[in-house]
ModelCIF file with pLDDT and N, C-alpha, C, O atoms, coordinates in Angstrom:
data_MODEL
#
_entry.id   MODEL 
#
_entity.id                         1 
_entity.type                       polymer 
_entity.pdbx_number_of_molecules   1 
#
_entity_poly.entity_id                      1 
_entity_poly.type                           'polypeptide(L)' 
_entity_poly.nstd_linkage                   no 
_entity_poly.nstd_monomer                   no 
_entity_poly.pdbx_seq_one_letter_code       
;(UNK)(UNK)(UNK)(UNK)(UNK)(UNK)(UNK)(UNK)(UNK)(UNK)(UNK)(UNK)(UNK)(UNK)(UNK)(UNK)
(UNK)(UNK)(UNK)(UNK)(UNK)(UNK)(UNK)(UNK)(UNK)(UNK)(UNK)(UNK)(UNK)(UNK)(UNK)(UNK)
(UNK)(UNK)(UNK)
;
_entity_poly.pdbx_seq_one_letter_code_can   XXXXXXXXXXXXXXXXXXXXXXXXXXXXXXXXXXX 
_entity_poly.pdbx_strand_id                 A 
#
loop_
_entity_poly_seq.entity_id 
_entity_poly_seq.num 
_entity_poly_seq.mon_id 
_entity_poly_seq.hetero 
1 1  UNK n 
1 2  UNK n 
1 3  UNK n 
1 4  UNK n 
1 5  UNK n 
1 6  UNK n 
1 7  UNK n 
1 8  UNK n 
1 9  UNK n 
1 10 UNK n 
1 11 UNK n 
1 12 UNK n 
1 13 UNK n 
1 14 UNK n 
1 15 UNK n 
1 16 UNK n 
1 17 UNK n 
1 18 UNK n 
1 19 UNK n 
1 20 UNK n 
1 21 UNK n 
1 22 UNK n 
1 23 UNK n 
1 24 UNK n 
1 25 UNK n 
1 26 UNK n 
1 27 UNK n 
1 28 UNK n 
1 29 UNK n 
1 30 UNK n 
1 31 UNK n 
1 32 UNK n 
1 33 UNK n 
1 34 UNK n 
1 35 UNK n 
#
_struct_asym.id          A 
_struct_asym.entity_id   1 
#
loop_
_ma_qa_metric.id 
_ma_qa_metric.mode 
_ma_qa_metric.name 
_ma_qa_metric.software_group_id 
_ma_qa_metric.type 
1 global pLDDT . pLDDT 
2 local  pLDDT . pLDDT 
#
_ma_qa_metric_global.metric_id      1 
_ma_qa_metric_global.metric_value   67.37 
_ma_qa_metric_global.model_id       1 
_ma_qa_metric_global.ordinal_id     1 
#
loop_
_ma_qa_metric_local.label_asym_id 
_ma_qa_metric_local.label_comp_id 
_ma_qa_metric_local.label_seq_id 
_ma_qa_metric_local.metric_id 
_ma_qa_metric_local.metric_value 
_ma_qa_metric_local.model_id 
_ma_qa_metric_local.ordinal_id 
A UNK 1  2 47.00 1 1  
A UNK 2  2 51.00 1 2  
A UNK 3  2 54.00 1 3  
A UNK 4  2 59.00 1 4  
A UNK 5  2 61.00 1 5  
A UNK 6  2 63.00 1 6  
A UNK 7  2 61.00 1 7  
A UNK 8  2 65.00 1 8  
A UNK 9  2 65.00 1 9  
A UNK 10 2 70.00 1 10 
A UNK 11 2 69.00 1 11 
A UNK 12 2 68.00 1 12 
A UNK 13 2 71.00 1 13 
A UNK 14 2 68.00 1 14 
A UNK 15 2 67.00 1 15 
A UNK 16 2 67.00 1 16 
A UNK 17 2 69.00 1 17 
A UNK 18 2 62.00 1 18 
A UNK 19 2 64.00 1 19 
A UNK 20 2 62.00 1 20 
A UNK 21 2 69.00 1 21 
A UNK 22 2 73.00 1 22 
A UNK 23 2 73.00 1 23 
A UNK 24 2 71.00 1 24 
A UNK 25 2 73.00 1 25 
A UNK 26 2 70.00 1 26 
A UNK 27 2 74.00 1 27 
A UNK 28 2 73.00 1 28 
A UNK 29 2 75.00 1 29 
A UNK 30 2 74.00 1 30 
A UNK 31 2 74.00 1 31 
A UNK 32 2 76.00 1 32 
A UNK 33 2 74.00 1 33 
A UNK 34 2 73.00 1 34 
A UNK 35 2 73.00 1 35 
#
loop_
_atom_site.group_PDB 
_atom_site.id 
_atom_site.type_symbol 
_atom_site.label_atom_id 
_atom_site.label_alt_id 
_atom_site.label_comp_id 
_atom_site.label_asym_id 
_atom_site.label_entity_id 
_atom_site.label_seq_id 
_atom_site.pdbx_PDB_ins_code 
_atom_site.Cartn_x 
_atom_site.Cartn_y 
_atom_site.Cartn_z 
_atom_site.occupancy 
_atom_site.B_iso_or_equiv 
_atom_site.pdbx_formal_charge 
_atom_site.auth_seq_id 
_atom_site.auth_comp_id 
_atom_site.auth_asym_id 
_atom_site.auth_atom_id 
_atom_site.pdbx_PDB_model_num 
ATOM 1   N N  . UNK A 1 1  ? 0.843  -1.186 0.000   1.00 47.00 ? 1  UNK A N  1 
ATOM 2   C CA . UNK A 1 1  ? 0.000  0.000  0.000   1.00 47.00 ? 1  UNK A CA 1 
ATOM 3   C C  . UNK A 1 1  ? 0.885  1.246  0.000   1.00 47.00 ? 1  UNK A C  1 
ATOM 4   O O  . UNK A 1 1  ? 1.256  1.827  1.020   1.00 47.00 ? 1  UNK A O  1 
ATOM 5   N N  . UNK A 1 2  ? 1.142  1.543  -1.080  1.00 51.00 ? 2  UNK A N  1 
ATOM 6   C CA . UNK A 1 2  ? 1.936  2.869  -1.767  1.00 51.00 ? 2  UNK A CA 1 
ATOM 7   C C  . UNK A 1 2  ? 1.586  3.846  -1.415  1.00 51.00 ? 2  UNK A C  1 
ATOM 8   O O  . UNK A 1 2  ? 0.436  3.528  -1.114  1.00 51.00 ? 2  UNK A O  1 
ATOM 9   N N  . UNK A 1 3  ? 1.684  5.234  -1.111  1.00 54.00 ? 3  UNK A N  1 
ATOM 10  C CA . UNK A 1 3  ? 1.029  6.157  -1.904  1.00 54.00 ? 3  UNK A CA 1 
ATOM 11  C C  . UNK A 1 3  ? 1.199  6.631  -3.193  1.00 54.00 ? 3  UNK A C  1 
ATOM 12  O O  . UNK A 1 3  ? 2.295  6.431  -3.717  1.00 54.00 ? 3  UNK A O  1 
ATOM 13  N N  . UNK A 1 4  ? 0.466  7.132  -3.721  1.00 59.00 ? 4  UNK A N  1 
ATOM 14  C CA . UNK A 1 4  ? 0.338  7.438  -5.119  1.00 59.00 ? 4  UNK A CA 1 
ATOM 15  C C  . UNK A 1 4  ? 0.833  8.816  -5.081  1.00 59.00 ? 4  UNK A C  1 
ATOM 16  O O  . UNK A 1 4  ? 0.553  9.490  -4.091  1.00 59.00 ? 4  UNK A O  1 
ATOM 17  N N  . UNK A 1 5  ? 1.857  9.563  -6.466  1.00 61.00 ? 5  UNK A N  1 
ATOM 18  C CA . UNK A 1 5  ? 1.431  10.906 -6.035  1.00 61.00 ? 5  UNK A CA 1 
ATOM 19  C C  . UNK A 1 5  ? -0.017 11.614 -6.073  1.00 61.00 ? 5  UNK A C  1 
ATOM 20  O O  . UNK A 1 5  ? -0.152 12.664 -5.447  1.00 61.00 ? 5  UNK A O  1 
ATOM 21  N N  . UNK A 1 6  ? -1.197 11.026 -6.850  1.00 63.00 ? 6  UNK A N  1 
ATOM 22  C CA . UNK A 1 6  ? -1.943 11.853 -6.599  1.00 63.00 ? 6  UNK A CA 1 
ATOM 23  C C  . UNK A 1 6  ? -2.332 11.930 -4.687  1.00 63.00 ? 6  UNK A C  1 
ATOM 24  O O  . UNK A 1 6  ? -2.505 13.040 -4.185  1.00 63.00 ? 6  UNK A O  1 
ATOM 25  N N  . UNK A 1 7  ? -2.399 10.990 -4.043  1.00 61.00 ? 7  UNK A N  1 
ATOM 26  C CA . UNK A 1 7  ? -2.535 10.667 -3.043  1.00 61.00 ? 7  UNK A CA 1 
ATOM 27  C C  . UNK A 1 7  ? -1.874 11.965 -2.428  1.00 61.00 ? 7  UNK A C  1 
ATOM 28  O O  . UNK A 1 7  ? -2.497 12.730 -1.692  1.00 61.00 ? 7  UNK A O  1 
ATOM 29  N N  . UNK A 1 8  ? -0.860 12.101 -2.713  1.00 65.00 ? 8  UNK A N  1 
ATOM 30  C CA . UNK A 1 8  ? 0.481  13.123 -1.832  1.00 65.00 ? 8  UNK A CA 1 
ATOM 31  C C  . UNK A 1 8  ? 0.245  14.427 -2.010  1.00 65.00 ? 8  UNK A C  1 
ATOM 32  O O  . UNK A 1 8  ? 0.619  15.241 -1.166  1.00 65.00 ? 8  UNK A O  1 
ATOM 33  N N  . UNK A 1 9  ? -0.703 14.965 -3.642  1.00 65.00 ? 9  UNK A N  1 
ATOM 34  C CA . UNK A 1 9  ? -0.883 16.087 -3.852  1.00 65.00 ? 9  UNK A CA 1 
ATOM 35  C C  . UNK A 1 9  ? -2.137 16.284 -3.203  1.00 65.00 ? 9  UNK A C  1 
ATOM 36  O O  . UNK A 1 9  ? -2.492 17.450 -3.029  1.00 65.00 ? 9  UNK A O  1 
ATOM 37  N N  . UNK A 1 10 ? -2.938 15.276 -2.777  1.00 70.00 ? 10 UNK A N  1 
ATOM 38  C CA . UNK A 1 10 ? -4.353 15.125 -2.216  1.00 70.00 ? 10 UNK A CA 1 
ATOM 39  C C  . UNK A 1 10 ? -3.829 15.807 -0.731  1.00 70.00 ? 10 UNK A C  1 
ATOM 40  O O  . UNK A 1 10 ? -4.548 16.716 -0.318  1.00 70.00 ? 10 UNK A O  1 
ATOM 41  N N  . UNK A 1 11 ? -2.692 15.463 0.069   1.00 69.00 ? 11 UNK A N  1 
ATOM 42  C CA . UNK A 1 11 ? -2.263 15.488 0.855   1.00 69.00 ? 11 UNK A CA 1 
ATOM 43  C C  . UNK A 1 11 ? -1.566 16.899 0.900   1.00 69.00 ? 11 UNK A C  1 
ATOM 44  O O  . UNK A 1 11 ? -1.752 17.454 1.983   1.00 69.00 ? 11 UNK A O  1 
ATOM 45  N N  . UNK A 1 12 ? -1.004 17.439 0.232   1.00 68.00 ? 12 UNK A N  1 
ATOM 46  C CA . UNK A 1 12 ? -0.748 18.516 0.249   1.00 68.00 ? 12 UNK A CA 1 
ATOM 47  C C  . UNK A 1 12 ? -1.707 19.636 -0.588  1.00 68.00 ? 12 UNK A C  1 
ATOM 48  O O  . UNK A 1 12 ? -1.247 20.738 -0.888  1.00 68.00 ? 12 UNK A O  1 
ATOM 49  N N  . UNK A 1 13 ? -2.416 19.430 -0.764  1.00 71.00 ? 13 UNK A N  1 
ATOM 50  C CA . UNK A 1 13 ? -3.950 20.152 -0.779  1.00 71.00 ? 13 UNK A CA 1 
ATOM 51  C C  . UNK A 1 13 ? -4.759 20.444 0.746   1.00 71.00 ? 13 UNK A C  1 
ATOM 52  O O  . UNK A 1 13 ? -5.524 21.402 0.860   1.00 71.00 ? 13 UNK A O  1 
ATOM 53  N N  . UNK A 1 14 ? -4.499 19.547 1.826   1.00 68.00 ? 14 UNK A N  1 
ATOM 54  C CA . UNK A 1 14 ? -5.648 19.097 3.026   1.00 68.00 ? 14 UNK A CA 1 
ATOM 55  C C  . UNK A 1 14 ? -4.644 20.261 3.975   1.00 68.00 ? 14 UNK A C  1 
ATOM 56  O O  . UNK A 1 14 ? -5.146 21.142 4.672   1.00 68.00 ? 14 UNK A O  1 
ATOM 57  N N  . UNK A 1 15 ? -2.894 19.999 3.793   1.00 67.00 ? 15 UNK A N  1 
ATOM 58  C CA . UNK A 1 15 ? -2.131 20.667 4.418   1.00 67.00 ? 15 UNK A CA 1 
ATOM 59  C C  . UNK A 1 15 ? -1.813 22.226 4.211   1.00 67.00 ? 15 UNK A C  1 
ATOM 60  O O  . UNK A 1 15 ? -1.156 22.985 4.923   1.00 67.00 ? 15 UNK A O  1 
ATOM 61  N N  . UNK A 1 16 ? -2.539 22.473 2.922   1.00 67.00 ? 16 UNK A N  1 
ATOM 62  C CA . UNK A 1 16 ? -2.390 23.925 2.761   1.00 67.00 ? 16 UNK A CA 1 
ATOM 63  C C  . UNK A 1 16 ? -4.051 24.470 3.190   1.00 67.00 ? 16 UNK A C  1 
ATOM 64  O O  . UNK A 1 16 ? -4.292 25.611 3.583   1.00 67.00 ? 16 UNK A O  1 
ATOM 65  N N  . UNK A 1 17 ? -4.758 23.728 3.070   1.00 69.00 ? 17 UNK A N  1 
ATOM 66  C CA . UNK A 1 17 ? -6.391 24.337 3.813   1.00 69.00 ? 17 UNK A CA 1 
ATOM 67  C C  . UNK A 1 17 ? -5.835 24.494 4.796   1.00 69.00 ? 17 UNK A C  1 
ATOM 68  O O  . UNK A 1 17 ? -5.358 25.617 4.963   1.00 69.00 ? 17 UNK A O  1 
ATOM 69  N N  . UNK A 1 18 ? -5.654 23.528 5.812   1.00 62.00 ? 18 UNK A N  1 
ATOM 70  C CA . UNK A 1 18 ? -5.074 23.853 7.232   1.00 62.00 ? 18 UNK A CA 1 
ATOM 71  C C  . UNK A 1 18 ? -3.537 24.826 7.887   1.00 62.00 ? 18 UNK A C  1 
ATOM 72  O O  . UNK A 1 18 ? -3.020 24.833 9.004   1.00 62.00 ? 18 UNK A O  1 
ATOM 73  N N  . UNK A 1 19 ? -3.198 25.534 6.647   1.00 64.00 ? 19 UNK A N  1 
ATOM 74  C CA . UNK A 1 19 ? -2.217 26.343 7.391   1.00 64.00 ? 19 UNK A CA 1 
ATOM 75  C C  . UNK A 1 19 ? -0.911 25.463 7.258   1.00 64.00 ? 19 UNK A C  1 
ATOM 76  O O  . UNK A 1 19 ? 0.167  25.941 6.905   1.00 64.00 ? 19 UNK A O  1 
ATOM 77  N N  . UNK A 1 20 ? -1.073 24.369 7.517   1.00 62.00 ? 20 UNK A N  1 
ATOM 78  C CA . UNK A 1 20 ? 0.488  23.644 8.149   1.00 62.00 ? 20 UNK A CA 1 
ATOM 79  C C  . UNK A 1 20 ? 1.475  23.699 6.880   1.00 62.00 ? 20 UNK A C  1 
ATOM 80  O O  . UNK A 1 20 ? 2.667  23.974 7.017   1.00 62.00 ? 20 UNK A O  1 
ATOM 81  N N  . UNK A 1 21 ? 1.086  23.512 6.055   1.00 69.00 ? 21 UNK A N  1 
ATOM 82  C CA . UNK A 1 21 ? 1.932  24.268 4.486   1.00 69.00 ? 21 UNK A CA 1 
ATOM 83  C C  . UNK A 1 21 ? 1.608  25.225 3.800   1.00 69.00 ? 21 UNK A C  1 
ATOM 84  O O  . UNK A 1 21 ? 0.460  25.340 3.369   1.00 69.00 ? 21 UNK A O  1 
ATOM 85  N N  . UNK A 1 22 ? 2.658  26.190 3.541   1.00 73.00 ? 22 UNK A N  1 
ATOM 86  C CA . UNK A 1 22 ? 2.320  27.315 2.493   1.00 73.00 ? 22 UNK A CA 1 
ATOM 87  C C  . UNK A 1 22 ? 2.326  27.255 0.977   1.00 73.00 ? 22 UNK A C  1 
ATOM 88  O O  . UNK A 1 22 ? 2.875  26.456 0.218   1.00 73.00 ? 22 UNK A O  1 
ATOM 89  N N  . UNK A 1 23 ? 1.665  28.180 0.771   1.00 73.00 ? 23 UNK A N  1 
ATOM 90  C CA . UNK A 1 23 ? 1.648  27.917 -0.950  1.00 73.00 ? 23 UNK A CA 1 
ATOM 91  C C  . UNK A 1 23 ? 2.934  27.778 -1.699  1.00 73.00 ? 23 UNK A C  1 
ATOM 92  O O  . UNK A 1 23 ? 3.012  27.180 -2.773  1.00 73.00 ? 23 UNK A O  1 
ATOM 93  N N  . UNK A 1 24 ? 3.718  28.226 -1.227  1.00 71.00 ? 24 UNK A N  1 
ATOM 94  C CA . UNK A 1 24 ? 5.343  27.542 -1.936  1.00 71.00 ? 24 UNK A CA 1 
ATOM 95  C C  . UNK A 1 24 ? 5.584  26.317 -2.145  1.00 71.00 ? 24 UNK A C  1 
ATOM 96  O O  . UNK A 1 24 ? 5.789  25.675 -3.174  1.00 71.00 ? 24 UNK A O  1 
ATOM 97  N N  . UNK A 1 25 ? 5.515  25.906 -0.463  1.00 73.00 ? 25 UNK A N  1 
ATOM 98  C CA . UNK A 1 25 ? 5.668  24.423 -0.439  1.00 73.00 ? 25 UNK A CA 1 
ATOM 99  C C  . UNK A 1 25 ? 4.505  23.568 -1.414  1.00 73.00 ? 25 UNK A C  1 
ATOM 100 O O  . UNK A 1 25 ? 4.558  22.897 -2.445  1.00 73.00 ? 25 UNK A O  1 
ATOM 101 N N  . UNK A 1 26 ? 3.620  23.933 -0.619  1.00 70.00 ? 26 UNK A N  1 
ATOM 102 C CA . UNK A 1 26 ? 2.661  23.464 -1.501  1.00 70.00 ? 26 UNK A CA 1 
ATOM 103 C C  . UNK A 1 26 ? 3.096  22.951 -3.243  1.00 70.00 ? 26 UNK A C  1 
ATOM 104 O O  . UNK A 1 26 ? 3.222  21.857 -3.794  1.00 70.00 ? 26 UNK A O  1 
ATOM 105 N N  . UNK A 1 27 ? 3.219  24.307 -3.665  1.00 74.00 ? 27 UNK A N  1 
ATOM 106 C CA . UNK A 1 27 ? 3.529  24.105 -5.212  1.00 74.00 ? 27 UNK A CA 1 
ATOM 107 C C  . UNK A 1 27 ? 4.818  23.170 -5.242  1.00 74.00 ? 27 UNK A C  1 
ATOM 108 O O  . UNK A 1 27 ? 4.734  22.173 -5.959  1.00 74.00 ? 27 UNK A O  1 
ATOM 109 N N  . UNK A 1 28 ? 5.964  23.376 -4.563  1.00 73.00 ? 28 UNK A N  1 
ATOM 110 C CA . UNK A 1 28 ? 6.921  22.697 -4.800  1.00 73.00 ? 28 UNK A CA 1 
ATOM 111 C C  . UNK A 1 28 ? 6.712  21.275 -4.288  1.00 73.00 ? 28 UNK A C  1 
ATOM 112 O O  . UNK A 1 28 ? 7.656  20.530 -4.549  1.00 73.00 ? 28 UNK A O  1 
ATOM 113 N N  . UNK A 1 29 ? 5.800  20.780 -3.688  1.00 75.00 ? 29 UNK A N  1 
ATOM 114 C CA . UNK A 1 29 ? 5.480  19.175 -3.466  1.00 75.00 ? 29 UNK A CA 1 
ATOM 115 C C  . UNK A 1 29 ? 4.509  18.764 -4.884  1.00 75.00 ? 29 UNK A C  1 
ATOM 116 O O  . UNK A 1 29 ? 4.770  17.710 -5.462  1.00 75.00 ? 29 UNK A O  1 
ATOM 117 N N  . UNK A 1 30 ? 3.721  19.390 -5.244  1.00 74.00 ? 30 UNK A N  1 
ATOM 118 C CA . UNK A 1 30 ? 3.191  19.201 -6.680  1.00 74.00 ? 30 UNK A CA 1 
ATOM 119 C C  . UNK A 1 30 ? 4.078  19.308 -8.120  1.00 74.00 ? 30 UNK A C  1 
ATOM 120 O O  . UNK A 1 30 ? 3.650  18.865 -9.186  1.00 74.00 ? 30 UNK A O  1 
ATOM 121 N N  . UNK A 1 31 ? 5.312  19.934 -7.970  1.00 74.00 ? 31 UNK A N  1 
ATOM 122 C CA . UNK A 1 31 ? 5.802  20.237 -8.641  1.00 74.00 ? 31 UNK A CA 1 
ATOM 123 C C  . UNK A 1 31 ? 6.668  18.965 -8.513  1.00 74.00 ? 31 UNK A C  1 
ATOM 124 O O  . UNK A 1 31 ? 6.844  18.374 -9.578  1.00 74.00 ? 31 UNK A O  1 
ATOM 125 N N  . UNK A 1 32 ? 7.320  18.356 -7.265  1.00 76.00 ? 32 UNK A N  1 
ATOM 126 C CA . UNK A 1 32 ? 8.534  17.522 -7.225  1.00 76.00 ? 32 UNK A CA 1 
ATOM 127 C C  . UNK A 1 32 ? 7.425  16.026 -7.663  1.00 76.00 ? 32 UNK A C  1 
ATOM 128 O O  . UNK A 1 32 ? 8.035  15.166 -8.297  1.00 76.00 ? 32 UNK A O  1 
ATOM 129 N N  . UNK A 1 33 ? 6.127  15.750 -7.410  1.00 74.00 ? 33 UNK A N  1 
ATOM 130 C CA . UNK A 1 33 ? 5.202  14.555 -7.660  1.00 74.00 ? 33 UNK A CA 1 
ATOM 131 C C  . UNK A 1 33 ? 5.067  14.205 -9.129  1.00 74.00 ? 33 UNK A C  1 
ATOM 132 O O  . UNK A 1 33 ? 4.955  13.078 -9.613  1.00 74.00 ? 33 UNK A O  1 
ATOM 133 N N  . UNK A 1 34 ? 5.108  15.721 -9.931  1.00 73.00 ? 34 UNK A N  1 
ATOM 134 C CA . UNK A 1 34 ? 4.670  15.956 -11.437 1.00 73.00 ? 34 UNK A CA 1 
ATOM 135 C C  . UNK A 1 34 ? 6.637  15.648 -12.135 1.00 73.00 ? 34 UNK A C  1 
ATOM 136 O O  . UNK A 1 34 ? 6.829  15.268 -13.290 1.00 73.00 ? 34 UNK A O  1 
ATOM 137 N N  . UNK A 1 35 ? 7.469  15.842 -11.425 1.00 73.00 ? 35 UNK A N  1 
ATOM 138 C CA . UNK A 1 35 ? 8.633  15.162 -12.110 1.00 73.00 ? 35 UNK A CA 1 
ATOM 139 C C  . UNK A 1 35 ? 8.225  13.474 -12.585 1.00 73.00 ? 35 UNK A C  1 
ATOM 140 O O  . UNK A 1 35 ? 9.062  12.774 -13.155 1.00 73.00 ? 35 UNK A O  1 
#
């Protein structure tokens, strides 16, 4: 039981509603999933 990146971008979607990541990060975890 993997995660998937969509899973991870799902995940860093839930973490930027809640504050605990900023939109940088944010983009740069979508950005490092989409390599």
């Amino acid at each position: 039981d993997v995660l998937s990146s969509d899973d991870v971008k799902m995940m860093a979607e839930i973490g930027r509603a809640h504050g605990s990541i900023d939109d940088d990060e944010h983009e740069w975890i979508r950005s490092i999933m989409d390599l």
